[in-house]
PDB file of N, CA and C in Angstrom:
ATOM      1  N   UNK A   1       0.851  -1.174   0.000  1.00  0.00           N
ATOM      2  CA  UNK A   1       0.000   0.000   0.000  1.00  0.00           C
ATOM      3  C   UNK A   1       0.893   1.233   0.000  1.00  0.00           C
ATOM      4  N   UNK A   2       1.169   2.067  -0.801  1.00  0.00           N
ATOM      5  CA  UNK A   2       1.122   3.594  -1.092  1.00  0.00           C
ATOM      6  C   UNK A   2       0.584   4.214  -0.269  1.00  0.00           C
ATOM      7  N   UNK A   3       1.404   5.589   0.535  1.00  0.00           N
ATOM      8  CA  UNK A   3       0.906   6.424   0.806  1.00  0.00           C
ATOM      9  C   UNK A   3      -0.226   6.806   0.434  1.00  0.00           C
ATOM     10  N   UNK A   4      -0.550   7.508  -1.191  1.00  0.00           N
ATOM     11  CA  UNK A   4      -1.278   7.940  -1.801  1.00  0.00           C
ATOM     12  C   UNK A   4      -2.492   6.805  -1.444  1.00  0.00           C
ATOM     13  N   UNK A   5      -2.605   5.493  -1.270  1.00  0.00           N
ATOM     14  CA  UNK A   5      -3.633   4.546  -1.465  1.00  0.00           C
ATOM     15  C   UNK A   5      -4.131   4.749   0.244  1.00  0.00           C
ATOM     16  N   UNK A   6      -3.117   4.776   0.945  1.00  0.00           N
ATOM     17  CA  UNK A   6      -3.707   5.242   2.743  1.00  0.00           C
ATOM     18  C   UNK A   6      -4.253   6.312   2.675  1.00  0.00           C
ATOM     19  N   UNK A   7      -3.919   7.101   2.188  1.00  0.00           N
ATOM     20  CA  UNK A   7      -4.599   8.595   1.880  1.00  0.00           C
ATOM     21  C   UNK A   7      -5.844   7.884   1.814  1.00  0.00           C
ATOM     22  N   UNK A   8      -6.609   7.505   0.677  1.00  0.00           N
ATOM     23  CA  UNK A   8      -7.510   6.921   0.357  1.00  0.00           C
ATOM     24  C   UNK A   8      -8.168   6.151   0.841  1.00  0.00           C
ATOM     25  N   UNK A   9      -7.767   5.847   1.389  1.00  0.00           N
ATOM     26  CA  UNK A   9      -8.474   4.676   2.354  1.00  0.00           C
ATOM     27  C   UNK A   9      -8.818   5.591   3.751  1.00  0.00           C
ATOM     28  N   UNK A  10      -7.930   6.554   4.149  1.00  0.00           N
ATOM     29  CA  UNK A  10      -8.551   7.427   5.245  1.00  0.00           C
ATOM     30  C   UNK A  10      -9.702   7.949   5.047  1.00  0.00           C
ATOM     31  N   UNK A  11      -9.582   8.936   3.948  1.00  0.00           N
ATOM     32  CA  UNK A  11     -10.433   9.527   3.218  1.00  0.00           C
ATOM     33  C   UNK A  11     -11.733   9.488   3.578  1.00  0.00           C
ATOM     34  N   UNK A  12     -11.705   7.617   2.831  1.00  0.00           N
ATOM     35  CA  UNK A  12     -13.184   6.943   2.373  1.00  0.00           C
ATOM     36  C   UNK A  12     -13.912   6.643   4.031  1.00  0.00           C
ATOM     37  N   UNK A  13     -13.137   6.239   4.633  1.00  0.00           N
ATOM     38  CA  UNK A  13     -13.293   5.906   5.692  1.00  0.00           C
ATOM     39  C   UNK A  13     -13.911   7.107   6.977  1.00  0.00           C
ATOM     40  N   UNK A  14     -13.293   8.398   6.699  1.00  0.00           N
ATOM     41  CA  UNK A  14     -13.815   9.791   7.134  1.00  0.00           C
ATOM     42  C   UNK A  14     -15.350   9.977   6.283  1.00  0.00           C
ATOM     43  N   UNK A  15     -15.374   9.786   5.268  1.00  0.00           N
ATOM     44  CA  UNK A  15     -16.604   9.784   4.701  1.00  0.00           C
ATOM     45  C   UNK A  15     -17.593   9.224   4.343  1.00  0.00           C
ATOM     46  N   UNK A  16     -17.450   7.968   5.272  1.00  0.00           N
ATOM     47  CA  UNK A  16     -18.441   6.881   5.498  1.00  0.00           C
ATOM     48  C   UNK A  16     -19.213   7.194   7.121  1.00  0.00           C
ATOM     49  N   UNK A  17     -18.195   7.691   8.056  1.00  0.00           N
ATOM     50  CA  UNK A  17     -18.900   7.961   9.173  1.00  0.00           C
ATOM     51  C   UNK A  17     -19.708   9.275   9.096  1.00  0.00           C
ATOM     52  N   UNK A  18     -20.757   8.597   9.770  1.00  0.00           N
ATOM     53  CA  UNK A  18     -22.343   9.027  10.252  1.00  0.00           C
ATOM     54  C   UNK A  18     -21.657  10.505  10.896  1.00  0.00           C
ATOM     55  N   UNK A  19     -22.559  11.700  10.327  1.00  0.00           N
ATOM     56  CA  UNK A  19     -22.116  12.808  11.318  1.00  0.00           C
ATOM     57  C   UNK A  19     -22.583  13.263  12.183  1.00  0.00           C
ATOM     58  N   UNK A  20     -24.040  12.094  12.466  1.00  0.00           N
ATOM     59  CA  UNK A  20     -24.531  12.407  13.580  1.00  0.00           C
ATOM     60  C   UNK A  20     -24.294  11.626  15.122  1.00  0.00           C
ATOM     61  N   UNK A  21     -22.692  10.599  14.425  1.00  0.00           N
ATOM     62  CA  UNK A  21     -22.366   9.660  15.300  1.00  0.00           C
ATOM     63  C   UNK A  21     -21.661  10.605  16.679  1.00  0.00           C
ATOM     64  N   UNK A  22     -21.805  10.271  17.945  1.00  0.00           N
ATOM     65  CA  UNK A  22     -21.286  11.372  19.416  1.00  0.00           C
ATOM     66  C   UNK A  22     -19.621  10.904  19.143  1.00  0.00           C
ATOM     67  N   UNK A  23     -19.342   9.801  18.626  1.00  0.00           N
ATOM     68  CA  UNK A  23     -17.809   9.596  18.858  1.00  0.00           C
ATOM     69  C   UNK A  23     -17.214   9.757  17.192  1.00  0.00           C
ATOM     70  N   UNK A  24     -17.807  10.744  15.922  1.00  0.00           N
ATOM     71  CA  UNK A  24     -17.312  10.991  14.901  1.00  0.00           C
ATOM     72  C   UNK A  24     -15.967  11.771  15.143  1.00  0.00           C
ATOM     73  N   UNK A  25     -15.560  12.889  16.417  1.00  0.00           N
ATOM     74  CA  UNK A  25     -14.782  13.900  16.168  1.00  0.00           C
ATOM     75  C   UNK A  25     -13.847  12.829  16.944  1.00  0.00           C
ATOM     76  N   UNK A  26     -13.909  11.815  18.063  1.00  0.00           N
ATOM     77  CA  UNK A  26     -12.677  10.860  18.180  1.00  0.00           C
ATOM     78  C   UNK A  26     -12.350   9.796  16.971  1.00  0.00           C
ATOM     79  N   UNK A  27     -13.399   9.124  16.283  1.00  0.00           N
ATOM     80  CA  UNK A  27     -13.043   8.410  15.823  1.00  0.00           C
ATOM     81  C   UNK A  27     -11.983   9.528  14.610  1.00  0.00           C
ATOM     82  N   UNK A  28     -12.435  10.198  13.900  1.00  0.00           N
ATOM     83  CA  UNK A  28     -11.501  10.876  13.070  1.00  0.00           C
ATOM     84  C   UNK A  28     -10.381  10.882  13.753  1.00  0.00           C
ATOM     85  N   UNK A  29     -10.363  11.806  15.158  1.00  0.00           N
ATOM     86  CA  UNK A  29      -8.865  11.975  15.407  1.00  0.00           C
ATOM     87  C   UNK A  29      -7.987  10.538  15.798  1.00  0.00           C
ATOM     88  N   UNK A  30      -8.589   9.641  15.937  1.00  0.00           N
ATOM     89  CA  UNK A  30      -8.016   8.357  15.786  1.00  0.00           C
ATOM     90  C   UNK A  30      -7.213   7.632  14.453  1.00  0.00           C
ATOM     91  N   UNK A  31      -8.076   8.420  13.241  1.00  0.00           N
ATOM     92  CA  UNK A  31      -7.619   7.936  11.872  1.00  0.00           C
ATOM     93  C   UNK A  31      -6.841   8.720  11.325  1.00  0.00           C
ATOM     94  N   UNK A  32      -7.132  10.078  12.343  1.00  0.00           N
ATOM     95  CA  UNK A  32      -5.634  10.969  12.156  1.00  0.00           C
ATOM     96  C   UNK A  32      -4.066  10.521  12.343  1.00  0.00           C
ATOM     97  N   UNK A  33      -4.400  10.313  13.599  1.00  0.00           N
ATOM     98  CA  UNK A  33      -3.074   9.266  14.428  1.00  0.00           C
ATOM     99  C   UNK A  33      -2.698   8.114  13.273  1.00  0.00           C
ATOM    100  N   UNK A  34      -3.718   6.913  13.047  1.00  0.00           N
ATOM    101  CA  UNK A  34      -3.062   5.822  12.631  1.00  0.00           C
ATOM    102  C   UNK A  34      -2.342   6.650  11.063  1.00  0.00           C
ATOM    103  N   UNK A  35      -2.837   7.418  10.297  1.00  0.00           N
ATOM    104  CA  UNK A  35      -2.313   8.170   9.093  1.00  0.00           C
ATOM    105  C   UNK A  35      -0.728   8.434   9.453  1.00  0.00           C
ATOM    106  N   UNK A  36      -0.902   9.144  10.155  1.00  0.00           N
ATOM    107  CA  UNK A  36       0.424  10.002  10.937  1.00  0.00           C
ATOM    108  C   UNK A  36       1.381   8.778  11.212  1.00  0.00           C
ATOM    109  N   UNK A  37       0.633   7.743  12.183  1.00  0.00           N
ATOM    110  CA  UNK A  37       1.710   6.199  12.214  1.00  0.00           C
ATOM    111  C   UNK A  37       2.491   6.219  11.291  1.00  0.00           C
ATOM    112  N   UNK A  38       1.258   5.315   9.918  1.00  0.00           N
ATOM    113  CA  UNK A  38       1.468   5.017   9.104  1.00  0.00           C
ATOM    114  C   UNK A  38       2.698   5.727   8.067  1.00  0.00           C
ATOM    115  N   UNK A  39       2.499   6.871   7.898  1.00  0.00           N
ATOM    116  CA  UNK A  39       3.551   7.754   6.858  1.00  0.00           C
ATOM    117  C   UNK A  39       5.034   8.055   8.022  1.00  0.00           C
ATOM    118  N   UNK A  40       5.033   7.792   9.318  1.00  0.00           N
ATOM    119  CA  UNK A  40       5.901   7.607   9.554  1.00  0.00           C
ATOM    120  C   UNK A  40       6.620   6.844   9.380  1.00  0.00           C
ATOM    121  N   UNK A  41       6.083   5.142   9.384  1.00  0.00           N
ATOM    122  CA  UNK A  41       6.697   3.757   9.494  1.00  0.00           C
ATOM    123  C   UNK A  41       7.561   3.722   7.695  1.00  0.00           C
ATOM    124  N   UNK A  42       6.580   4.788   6.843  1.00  0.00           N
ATOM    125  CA  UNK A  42       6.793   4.505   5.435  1.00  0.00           C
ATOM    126  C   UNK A  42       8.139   5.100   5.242  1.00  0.00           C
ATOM    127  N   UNK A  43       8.146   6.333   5.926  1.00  0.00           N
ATOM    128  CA  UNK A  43       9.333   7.110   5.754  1.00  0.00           C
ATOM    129  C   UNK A  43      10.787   6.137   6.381  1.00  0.00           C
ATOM    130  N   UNK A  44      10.242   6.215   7.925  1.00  0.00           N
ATOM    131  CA  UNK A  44      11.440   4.779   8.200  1.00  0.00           C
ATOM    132  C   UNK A  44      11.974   3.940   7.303  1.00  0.00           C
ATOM    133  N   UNK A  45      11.293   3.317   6.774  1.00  0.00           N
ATOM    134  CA  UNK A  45      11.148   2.184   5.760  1.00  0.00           C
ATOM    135  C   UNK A  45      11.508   2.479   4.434  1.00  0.00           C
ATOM    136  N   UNK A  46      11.739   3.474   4.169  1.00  0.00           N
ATOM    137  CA  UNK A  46      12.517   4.345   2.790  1.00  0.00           C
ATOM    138  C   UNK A  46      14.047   4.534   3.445  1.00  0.00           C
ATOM    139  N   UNK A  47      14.045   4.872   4.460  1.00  0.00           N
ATOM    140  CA  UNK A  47      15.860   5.452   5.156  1.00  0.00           C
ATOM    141  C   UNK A  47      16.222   3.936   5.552  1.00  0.00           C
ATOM    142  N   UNK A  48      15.265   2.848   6.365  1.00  0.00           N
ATOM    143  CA  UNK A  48      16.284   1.437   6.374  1.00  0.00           C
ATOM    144  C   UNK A  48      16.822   1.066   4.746  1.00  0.00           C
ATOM    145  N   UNK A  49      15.762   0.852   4.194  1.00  0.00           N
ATOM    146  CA  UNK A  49      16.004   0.531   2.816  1.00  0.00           C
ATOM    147  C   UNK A  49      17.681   1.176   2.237  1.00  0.00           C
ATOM    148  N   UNK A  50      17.172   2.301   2.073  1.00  0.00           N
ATOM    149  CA  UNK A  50      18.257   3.356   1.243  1.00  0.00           C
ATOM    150  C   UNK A  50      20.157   3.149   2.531  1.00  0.00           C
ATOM    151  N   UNK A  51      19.427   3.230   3.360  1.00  0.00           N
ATOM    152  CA  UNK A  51      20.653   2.581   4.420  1.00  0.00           C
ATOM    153  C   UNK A  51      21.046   1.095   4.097  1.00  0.00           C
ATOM    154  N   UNK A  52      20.784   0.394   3.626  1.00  0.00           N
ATOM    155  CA  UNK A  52      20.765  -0.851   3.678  1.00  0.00           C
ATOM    156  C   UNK A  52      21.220  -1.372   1.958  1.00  0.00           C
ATOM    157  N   UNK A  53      21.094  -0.830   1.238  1.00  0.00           N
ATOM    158  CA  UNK A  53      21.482  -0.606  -0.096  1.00  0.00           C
ATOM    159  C   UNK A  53      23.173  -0.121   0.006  1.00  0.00           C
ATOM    160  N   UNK A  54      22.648   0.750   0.793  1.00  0.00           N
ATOM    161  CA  UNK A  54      24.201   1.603   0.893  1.00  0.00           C
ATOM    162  C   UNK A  54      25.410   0.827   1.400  1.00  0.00           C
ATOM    163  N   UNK A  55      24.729   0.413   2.241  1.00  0.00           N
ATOM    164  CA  UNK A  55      25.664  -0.851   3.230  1.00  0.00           C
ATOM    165  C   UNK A  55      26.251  -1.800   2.364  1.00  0.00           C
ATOM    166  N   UNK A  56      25.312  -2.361   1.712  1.00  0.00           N
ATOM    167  CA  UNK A  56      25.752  -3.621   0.558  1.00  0.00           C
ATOM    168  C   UNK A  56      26.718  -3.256  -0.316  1.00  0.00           C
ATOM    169  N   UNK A  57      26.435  -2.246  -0.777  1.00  0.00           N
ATOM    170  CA  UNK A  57      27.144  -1.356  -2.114  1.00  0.00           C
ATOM    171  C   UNK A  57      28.401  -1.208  -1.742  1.00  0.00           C
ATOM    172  N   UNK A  58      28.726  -0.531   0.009  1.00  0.00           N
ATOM    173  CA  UNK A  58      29.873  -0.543   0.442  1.00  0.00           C
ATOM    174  C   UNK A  58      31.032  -1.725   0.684  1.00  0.00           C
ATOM    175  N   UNK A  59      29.867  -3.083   0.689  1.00  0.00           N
ATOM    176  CA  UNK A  59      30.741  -3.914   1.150  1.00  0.00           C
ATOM    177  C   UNK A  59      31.218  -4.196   2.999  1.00  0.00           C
ATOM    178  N   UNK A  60      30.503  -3.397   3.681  1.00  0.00           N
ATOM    179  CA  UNK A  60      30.684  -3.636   5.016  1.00  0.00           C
ATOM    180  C   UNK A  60      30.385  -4.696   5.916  1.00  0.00           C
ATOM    181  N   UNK A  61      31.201  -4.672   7.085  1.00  0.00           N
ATOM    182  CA  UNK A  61      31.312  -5.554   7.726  1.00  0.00           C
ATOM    183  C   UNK A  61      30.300  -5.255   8.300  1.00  0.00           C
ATOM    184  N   UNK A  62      29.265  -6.495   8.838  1.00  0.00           N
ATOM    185  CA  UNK A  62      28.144  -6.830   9.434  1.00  0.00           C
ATOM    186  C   UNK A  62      28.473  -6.171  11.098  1.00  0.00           C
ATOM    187  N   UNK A  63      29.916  -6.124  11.215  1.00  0.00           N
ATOM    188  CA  UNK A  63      30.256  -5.852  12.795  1.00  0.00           C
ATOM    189  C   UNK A  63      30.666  -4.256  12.893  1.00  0.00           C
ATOM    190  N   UNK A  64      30.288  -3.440  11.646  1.00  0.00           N
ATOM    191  CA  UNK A  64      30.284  -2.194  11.876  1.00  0.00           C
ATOM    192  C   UNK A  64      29.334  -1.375  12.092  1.00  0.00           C
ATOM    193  N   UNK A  65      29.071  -0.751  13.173  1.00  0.00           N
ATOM    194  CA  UNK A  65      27.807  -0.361  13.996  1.00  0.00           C
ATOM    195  C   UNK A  65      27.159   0.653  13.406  1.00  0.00           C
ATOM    196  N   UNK A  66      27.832   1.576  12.531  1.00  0.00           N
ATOM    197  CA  UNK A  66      26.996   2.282  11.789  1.00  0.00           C
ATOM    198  C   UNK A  66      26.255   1.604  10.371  1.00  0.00           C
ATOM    199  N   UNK A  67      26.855   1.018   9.929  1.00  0.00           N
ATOM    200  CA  UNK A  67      26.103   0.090   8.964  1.00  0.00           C
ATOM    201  C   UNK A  67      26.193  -1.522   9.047  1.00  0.00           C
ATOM    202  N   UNK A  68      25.191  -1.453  10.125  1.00  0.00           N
ATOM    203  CA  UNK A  68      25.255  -3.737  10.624  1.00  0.00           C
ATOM    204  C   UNK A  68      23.837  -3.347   9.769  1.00  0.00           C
ATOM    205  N   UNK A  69      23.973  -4.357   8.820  1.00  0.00           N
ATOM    206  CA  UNK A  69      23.254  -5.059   7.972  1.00  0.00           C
ATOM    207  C   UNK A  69      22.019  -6.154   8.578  1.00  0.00           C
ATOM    208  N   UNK A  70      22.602  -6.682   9.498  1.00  0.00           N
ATOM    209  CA  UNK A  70      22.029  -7.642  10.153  1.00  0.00           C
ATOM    210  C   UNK A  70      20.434  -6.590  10.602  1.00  0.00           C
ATOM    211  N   UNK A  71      20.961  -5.877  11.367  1.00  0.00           N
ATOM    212  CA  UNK A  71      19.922  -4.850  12.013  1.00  0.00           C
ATOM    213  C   UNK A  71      19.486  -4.030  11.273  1.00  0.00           C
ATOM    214  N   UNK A  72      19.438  -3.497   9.692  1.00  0.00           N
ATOM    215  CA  UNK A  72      18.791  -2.617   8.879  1.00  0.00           C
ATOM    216  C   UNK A  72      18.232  -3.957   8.762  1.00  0.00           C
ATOM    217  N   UNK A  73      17.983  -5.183   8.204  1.00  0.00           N
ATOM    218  CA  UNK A  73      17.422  -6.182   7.516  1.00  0.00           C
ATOM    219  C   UNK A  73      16.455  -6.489   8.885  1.00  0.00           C
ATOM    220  N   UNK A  74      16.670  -6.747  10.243  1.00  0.00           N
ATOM    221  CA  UNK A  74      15.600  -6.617  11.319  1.00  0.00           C
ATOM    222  C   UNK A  74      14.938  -5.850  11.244  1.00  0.00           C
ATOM    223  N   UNK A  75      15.138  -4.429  11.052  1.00  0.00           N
ATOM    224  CA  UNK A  75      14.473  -3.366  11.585  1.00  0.00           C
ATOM    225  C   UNK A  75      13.351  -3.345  10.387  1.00  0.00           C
ATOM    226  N   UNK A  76      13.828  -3.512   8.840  1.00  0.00           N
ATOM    227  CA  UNK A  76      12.652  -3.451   7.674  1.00  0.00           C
ATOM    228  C   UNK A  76      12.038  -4.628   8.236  1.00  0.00           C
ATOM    229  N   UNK A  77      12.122  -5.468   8.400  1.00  0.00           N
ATOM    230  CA  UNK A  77      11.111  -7.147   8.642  1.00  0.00           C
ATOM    231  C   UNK A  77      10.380  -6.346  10.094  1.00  0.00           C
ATOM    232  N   UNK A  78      10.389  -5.892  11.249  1.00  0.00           N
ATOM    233  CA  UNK A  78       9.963  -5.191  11.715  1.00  0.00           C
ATOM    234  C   UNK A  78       9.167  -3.671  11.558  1.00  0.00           C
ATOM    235  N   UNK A  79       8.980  -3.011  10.609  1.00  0.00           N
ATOM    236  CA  UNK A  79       7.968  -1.973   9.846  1.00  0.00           C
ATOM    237  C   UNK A  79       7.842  -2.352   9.053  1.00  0.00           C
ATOM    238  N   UNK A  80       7.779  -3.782   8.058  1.00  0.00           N
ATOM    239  CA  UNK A  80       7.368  -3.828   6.941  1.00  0.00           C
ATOM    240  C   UNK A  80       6.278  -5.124   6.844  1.00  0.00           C
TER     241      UNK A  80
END
């Protein structure tokens, strides 16, 4: 899923609830939050990646702490 497709899916989802529902202005700010999650985890998940490319490309040792491979490859299997 794409940003652009979460977008969408918020969206639809803001505009399916009832506006005469008492918990419409939490539930939104709830789908605010998970949005906000979400494009965070994506962004993460663009810098492990692009970190993790970089690493390979370099040729580094798995035991060098700025680029352990081991742990960019955890951390994407963990937000992804």
């Amino acid at each position: 899923m794409t940003m652009l497709e979460g977008s969408k899916d918020i969206e639809d989802l803001n505009q399916d609830l009832d506006p005469n529902l008492k918990d419409n202005k939490r539930i939104k700010e709830e789908l605010s939050k998970v949005y906000t999650k979400y494009n965070a985890l994506q962004e993460e998940k663009s810098e492990l990646e692009e970190s993790l490319e970089q690493a390979i490309r370099k040729g580094s040792s798995p035991m060098d702490s700025d680029n352990n491979i081991m742990y960019n490859i955890f951390a994407l299997w963990c937000v992804g």
